[in-house]
N, C-alpha and C. Protein backbone atom coordinates (compact mmCIF):
# COMPACT_ATOMS: atom_id res chain seq x y z
N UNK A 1 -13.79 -21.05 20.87
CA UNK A 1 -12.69 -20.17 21.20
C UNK A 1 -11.56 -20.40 20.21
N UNK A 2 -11.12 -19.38 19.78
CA UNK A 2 -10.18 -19.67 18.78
C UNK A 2 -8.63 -19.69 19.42
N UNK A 3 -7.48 -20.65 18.89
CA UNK A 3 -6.74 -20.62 19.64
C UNK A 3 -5.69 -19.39 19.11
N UNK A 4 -4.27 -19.33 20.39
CA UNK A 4 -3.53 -18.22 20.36
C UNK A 4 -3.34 -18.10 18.69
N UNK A 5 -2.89 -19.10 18.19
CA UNK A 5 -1.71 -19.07 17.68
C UNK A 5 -2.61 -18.43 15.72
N UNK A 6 -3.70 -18.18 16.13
CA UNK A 6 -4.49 -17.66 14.49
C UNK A 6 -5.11 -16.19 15.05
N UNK A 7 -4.95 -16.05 16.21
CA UNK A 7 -5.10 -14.56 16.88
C UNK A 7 -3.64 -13.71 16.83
N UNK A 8 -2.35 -14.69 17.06
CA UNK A 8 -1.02 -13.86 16.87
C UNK A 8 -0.87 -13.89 15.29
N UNK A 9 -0.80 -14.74 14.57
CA UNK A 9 -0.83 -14.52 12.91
C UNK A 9 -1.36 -13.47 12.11
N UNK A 10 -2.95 -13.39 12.81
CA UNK A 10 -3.43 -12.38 12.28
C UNK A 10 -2.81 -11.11 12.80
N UNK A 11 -2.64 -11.25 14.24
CA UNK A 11 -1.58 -9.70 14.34
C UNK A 11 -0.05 -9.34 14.28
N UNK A 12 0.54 -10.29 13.62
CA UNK A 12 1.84 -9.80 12.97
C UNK A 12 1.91 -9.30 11.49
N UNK A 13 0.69 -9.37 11.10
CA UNK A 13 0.47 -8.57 9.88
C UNK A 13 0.29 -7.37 10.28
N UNK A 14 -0.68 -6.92 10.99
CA UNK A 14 -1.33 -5.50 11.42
C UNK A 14 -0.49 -4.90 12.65
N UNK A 15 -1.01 -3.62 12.70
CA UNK A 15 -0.56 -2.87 14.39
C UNK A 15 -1.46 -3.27 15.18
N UNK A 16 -1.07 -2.69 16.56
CA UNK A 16 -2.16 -2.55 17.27
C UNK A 16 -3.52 -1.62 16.92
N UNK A 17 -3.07 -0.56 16.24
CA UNK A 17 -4.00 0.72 16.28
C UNK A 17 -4.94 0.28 14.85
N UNK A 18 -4.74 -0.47 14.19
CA UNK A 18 -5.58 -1.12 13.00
C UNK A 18 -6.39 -2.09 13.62
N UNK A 19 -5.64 -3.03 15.06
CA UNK A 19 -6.72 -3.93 15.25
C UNK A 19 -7.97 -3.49 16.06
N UNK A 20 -7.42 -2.34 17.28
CA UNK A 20 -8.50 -1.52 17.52
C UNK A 20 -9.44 -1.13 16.96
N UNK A 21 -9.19 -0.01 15.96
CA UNK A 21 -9.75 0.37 15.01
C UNK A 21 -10.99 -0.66 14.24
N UNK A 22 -10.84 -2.14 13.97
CA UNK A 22 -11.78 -3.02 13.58
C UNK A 22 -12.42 -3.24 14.52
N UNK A 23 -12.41 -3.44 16.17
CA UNK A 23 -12.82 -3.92 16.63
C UNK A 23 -13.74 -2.71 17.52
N UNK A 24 -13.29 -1.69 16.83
CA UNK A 24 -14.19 -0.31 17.38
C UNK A 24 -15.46 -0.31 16.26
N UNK A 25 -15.24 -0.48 15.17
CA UNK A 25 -16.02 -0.60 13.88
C UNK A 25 -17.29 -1.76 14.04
N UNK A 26 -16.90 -3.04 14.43
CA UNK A 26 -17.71 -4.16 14.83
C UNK A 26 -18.05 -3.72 15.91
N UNK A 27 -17.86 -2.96 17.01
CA UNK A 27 -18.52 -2.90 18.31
C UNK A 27 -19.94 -1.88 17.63
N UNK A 28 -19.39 -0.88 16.56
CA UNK A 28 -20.03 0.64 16.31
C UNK A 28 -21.45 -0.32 16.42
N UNK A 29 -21.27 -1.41 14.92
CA UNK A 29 -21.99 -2.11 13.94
C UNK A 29 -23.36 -3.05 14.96
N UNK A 30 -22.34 -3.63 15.75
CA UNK A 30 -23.38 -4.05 16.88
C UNK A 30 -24.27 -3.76 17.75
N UNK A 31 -23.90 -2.23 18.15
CA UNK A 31 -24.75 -1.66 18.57
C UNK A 31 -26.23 -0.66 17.90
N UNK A 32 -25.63 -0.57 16.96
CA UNK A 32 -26.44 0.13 15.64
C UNK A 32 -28.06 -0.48 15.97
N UNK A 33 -28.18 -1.81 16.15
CA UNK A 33 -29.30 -2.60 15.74
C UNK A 33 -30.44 -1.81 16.84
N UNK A 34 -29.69 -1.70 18.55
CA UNK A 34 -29.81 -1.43 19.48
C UNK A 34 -30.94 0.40 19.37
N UNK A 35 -30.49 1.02 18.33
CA UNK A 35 -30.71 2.07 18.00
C UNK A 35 -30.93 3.30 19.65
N UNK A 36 -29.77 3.45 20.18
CA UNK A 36 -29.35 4.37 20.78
C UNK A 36 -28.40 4.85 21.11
N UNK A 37 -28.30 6.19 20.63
CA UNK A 37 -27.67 7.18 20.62
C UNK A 37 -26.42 6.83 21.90
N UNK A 38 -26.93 6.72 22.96
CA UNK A 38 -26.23 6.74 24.30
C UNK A 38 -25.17 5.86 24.37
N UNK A 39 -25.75 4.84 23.88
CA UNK A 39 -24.89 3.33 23.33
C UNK A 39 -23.24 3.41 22.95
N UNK A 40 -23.84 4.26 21.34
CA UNK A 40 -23.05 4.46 20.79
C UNK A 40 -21.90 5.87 21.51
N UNK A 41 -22.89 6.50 22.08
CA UNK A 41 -21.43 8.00 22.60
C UNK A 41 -20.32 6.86 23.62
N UNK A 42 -21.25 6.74 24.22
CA UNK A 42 -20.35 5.61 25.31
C UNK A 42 -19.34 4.30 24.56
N UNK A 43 -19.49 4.47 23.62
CA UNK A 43 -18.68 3.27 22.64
C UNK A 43 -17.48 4.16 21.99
N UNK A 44 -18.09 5.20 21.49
CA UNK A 44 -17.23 6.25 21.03
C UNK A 44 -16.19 6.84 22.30
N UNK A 45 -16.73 7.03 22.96
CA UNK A 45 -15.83 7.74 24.41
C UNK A 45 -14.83 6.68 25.05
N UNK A 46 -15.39 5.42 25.29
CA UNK A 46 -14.13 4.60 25.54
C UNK A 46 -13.54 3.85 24.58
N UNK A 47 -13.91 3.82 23.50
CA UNK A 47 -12.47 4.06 22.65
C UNK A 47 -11.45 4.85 21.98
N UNK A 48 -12.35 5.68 22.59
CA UNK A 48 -11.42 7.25 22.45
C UNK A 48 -10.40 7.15 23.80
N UNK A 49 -10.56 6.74 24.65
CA UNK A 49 -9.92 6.69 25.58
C UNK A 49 -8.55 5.82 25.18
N UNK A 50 -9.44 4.53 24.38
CA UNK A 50 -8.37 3.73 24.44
C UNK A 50 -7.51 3.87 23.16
N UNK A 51 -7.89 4.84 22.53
CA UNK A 51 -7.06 5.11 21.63
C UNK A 51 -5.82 5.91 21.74
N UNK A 52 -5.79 6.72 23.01
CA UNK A 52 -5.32 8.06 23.29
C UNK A 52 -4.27 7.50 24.14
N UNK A 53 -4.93 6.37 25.01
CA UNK A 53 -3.91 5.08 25.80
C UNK A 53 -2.92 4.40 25.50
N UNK A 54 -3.33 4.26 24.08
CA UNK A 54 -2.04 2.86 23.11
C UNK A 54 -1.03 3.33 22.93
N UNK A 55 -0.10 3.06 23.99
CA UNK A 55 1.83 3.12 23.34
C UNK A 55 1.37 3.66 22.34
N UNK A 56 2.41 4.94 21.71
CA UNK A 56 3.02 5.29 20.34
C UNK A 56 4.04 4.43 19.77
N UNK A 57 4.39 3.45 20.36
CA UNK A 57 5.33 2.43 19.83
C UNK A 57 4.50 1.49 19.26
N UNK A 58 3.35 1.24 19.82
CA UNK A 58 2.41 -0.12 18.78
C UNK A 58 1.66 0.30 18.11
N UNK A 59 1.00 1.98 18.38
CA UNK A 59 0.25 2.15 17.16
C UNK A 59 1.20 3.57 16.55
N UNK A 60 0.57 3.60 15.25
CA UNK A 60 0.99 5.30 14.94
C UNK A 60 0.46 6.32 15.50
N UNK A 61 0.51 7.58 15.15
CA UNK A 61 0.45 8.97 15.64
C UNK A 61 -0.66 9.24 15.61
N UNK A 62 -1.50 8.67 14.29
CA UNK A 62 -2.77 9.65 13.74
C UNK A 62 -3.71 8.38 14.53
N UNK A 63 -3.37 7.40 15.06
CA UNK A 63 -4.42 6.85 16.03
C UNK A 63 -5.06 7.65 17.53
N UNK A 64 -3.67 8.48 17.50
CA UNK A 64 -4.14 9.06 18.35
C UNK A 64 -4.82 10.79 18.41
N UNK A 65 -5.00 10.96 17.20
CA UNK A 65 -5.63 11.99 16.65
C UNK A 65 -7.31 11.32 16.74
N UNK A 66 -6.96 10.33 16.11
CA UNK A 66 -8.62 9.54 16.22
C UNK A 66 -9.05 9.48 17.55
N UNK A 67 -8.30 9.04 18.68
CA UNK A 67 -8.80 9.09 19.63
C UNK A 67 -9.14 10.59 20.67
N UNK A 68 -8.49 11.60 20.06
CA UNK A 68 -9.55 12.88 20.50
C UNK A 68 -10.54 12.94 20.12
N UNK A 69 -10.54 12.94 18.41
CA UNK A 69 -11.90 13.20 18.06
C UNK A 69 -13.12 12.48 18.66
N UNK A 70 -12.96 11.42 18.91
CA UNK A 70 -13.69 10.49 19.63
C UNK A 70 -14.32 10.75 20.43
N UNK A 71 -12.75 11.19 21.58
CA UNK A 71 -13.65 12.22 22.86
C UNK A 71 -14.37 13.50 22.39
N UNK A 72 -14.26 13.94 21.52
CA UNK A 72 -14.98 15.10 21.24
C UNK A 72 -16.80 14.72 21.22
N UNK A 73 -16.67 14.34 19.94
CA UNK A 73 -17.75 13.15 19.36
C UNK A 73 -18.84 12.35 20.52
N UNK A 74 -17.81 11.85 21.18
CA UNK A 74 -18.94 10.82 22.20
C UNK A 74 -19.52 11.68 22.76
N UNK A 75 -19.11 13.06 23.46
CA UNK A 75 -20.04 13.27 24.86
C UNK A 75 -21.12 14.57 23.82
N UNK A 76 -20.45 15.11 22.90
CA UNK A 76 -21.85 15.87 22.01
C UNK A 76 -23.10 14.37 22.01
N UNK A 77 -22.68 13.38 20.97
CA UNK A 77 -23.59 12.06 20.94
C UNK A 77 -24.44 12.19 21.89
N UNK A 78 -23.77 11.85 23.32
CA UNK A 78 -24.86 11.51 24.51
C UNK A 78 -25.58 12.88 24.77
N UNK A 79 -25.29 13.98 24.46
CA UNK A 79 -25.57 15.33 25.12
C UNK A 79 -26.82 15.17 24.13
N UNK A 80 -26.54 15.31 23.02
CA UNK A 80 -27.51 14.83 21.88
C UNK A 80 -29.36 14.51 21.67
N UNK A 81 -28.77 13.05 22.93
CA UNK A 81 -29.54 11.89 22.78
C UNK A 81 -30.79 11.99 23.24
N UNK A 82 -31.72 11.79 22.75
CA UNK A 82 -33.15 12.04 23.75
C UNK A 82 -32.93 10.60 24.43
N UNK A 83 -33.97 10.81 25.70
CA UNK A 83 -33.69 9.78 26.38
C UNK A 83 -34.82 8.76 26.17
């Protein structure tokens, strides 16, 4: 477990909406291996959620542009998906 104090360092460099953003990217990446479609809409959809969620005070504007598209994106994905 890593402690607080190299988890706050690393985020007084960044926003919130950048650290999301990586940790939406590593979730994408992890599931990839998994190879389904469904996985991924559902990965896409709640972080679309949580993008659309984040104060405009911790992240910028166009995070939350990302997080429509998202919702757009995820539920075509699953609609998509063979089962």
């Amino acid at each position: 477990m890593l402690p607080l104090q190299i988890i706050d360092s690393f985020l007084l460099n960044y926003n919130v909406g950048q650290a999301l953003l990586l940790v939406f990217i590593l979730a994408t990446v992890g599931a990839l291996p998994l190879k389904s479609r469904r996985i991924i809409a559902i990965n896409a959809t709640v972080f679309g959620l949580v993008f659309i969620m984040t104060p405009q005070s911790l992240a910028p504007v166009h995070y939350l542009f990302l997080g429509i598209v998202l919702l757009v994106v995820g539920p075509v994905l699953w609609v998509t998906a063979e089962r």
